[in-house]
C-alpha atoms as a PDB file:
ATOM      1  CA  UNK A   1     -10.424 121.867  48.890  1.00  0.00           C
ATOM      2  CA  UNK A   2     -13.188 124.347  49.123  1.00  0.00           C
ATOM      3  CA  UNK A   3     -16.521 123.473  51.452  1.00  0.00           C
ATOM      4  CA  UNK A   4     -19.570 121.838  49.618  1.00  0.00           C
ATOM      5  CA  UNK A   5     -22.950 122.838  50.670  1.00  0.00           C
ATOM      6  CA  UNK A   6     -25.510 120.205  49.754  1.00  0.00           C
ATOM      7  CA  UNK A   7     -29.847 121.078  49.996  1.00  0.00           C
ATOM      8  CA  UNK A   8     -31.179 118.704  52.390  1.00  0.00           C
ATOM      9  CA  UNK A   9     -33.798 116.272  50.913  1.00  0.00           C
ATOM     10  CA  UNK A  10     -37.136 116.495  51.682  1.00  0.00           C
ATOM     11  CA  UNK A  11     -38.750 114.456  54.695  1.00  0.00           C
ATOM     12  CA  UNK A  12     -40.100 111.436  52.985  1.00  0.00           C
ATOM     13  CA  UNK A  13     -44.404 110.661  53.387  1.00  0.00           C
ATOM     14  CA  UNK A  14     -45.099 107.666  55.800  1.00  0.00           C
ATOM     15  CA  UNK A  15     -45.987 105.746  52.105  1.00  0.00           C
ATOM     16  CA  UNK A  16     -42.864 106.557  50.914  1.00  0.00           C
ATOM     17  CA  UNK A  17     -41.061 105.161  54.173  1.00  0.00           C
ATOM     18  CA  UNK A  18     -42.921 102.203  53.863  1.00  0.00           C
ATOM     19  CA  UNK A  19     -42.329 102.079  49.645  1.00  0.00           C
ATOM     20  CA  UNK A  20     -38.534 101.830  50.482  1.00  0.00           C
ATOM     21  CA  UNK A  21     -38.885  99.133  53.358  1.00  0.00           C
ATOM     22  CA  UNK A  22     -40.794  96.850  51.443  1.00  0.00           C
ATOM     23  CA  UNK A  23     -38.480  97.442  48.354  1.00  0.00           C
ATOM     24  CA  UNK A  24     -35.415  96.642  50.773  1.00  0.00           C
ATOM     25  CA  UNK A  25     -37.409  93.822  52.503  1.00  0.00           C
ATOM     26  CA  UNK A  26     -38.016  91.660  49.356  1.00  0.00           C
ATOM     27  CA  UNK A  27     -35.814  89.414  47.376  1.00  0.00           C
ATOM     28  CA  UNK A  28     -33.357  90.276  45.975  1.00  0.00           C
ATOM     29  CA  UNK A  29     -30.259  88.151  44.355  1.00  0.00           C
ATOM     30  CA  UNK A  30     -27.017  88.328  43.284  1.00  0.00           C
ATOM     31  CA  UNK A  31     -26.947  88.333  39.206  1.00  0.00           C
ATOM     32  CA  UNK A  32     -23.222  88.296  38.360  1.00  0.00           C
ATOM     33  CA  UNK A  33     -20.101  89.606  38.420  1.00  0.00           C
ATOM     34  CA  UNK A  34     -18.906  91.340  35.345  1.00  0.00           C
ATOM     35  CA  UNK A  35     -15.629  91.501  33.731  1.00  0.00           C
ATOM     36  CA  UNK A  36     -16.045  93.500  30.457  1.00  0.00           C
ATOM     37  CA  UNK A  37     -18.725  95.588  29.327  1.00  0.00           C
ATOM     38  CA  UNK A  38     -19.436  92.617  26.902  1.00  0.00           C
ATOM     39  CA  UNK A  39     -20.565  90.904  30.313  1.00  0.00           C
ATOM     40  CA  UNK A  40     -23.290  93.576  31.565  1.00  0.00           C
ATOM     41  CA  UNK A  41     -26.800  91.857  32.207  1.00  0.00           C
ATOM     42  CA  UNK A  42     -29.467  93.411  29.837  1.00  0.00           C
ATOM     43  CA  UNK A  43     -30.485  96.919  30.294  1.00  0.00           C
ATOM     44  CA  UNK A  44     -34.116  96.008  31.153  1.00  0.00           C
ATOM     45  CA  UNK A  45     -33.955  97.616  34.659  1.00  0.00           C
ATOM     46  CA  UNK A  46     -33.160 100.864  36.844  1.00  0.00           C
ATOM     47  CA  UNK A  47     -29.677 100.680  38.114  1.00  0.00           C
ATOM     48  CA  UNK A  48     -28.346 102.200  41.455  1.00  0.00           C
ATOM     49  CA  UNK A  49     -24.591 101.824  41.778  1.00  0.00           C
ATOM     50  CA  UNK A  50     -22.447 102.128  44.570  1.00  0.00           C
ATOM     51  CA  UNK A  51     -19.085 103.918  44.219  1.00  0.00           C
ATOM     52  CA  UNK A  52     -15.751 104.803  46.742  1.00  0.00           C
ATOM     53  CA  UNK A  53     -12.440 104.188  47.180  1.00  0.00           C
ATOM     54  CA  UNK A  54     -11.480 100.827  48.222  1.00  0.00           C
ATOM     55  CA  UNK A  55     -12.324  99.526  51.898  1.00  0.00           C
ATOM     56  CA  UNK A  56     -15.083 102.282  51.782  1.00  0.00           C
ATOM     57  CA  UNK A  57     -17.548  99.893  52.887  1.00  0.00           C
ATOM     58  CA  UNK A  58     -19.488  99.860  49.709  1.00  0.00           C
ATOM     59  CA  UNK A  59     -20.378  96.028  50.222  1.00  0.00           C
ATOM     60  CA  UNK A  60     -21.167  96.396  53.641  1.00  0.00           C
ATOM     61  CA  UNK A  61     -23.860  99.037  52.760  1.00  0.00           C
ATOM     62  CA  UNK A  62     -25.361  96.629  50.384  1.00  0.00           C
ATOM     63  CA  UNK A  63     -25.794  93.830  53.209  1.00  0.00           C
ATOM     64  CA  UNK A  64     -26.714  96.547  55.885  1.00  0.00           C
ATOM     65  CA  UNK A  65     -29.842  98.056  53.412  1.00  0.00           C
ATOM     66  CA  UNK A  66     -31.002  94.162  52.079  1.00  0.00           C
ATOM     67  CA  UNK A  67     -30.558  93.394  56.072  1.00  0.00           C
ATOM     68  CA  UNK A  68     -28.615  90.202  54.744  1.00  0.00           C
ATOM     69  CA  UNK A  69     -24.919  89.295  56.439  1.00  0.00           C
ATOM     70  CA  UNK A  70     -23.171  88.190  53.158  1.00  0.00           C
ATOM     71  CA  UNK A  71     -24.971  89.219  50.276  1.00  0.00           C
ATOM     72  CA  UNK A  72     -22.136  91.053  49.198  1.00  0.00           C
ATOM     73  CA  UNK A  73     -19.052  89.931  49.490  1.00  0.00           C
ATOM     74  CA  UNK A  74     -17.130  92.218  51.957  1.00  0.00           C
ATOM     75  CA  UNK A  75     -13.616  92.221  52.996  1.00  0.00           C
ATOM     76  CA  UNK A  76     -11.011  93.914  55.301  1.00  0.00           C
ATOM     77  CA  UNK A  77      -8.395  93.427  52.256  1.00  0.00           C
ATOM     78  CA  UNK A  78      -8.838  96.867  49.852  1.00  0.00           C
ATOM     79  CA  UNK A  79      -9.229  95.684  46.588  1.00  0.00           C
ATOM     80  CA  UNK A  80     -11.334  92.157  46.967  1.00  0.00           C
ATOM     81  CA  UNK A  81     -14.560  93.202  44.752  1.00  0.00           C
ATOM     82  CA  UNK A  82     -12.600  93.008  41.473  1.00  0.00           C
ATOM     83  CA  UNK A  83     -15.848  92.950  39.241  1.00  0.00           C
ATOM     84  CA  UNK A  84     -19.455  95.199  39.054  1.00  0.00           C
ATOM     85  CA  UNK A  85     -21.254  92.922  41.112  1.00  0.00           C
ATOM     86  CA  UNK A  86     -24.959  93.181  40.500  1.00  0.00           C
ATOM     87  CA  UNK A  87     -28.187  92.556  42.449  1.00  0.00           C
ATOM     88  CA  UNK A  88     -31.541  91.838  41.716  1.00  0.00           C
ATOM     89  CA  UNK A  89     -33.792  94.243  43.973  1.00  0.00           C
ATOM     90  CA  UNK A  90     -37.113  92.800  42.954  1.00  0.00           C
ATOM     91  CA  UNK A  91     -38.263  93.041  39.469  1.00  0.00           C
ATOM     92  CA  UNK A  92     -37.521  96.316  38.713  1.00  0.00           C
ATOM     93  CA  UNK A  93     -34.012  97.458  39.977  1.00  0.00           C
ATOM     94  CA  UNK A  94     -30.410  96.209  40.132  1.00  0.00           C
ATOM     95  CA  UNK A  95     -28.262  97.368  42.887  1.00  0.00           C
ATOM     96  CA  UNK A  96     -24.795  97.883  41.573  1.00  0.00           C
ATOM     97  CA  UNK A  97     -21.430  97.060  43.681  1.00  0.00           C
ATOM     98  CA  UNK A  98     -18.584  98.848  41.897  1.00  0.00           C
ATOM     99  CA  UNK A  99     -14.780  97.681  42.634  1.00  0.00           C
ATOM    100  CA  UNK A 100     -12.966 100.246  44.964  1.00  0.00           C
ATOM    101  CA  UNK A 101     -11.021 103.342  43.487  1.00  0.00           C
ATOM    102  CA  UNK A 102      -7.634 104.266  44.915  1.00  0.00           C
ATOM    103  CA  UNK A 103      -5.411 101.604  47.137  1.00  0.00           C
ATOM    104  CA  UNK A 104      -6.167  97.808  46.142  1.00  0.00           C
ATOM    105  CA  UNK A 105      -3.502  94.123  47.033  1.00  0.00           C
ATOM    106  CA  UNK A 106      -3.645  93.029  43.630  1.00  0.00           C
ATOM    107  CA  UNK A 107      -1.668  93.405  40.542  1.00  0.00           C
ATOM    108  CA  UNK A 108      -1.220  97.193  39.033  1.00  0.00           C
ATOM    109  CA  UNK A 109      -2.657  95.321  35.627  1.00  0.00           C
ATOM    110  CA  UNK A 110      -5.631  94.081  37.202  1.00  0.00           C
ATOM    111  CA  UNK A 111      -6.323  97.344  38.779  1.00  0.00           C
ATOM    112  CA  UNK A 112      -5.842  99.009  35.626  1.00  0.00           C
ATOM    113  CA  UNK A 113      -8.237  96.761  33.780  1.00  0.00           C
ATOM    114  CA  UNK A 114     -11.135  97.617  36.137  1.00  0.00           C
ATOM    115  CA  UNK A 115     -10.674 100.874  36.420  1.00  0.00           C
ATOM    116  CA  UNK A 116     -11.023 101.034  32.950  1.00  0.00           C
ATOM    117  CA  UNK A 117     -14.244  98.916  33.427  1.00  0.00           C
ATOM    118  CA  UNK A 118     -15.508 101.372  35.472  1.00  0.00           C
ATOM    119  CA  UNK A 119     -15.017 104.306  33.687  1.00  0.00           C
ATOM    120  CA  UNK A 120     -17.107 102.685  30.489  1.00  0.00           C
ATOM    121  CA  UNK A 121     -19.800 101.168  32.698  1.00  0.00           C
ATOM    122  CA  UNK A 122     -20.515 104.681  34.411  1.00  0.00           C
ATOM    123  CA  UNK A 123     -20.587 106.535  31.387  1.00  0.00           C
ATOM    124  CA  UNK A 124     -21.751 104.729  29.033  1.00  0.00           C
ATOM    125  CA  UNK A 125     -24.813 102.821  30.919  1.00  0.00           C
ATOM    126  CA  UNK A 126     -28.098 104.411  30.089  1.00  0.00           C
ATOM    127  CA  UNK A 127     -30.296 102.483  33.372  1.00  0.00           C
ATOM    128  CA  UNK A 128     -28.223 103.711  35.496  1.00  0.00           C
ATOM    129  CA  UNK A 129     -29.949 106.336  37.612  1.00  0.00           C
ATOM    130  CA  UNK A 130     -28.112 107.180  40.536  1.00  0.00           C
ATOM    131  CA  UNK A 131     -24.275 106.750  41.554  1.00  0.00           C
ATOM    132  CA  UNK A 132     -23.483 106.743  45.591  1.00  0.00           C
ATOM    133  CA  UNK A 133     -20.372 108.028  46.241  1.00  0.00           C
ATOM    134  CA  UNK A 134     -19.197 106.559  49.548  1.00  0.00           C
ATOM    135  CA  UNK A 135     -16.861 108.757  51.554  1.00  0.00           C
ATOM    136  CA  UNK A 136     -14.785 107.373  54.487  1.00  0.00           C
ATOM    137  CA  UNK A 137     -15.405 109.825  57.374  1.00  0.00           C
ATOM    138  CA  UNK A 138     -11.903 109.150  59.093  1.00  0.00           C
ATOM    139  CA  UNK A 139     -10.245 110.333  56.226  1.00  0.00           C
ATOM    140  CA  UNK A 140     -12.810 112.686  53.927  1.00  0.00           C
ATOM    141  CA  UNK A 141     -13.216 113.498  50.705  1.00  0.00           C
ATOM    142  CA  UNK A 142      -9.672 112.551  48.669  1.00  0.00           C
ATOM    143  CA  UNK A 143      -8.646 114.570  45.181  1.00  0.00           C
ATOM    144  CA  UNK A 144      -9.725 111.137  43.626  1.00  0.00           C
ATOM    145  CA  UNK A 145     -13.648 111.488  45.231  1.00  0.00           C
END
């Protein structure tokens, strides 16, 4: 694998610090979980989507940023979000929790059917603005990142 050099970001303004807090310290809601692409809720809002292999952590980081314990259902078994699970952040935005890529306890058929779900939903879903790929440090970036 060969080494990835990534620009740092800018240091965000004191308004834009307290833009995000706010954002993250409002409501915000689980929608639903989706199944098919049939399923998606309308495309009337920004989405930000979080992506990883499973037992990343990807649900955590969706409770740890809405500071709520079990907005998002997290697990210790790979594999338990089984659906795009999405989140009302205020009125504008959804927060997107993808199912996990890679190892998962459930039935080869089932994974196959939502990876395939996954594949259509990330590139075929035009409010979707930014996907967060999740990399476990303990065992970095995988072929399948």
């Amino acid at each position: 694998m060969s080494s990835m050099i990534f620009q740092l970001a800018d240091q965000p303004s004191d308004g834009d610090c307290e833009s995000g807090r706010l954002l993250f310290a409002g409501p915000v809601d689980f929608v639903k979980g989706v199944v098919a692409m049939s399923g998606l809720p309308p495309a009337d809002r920004l989405e930000v989507c979080f992506a990883g292999r499973s037992n990343v952590g990807k649900s955590s980081l969706i409770n740890a940023l809405t500071n709520r314990k079990n907005l998002a259902r997290a697990s210790n078994t790979p594999g338990r979000t089984q659906e795009i699970n999405f989140f009302a952040l205020g009125e504008t935005r959804y927060l997107v929790d993808l199912p996990g890529y890679g190892y998962a306890e459930a039935p080869l058929a089932i994974v196959a059917k939502w990876q395939a779900l996954l594949k259509s939903y990330l590139s075929g879903r035009q409010n979707l603005r930014r996907v967060f790929v999740l990399i476990d440090s303990r065992h970095g970036v995988k072929d399948v990142d």
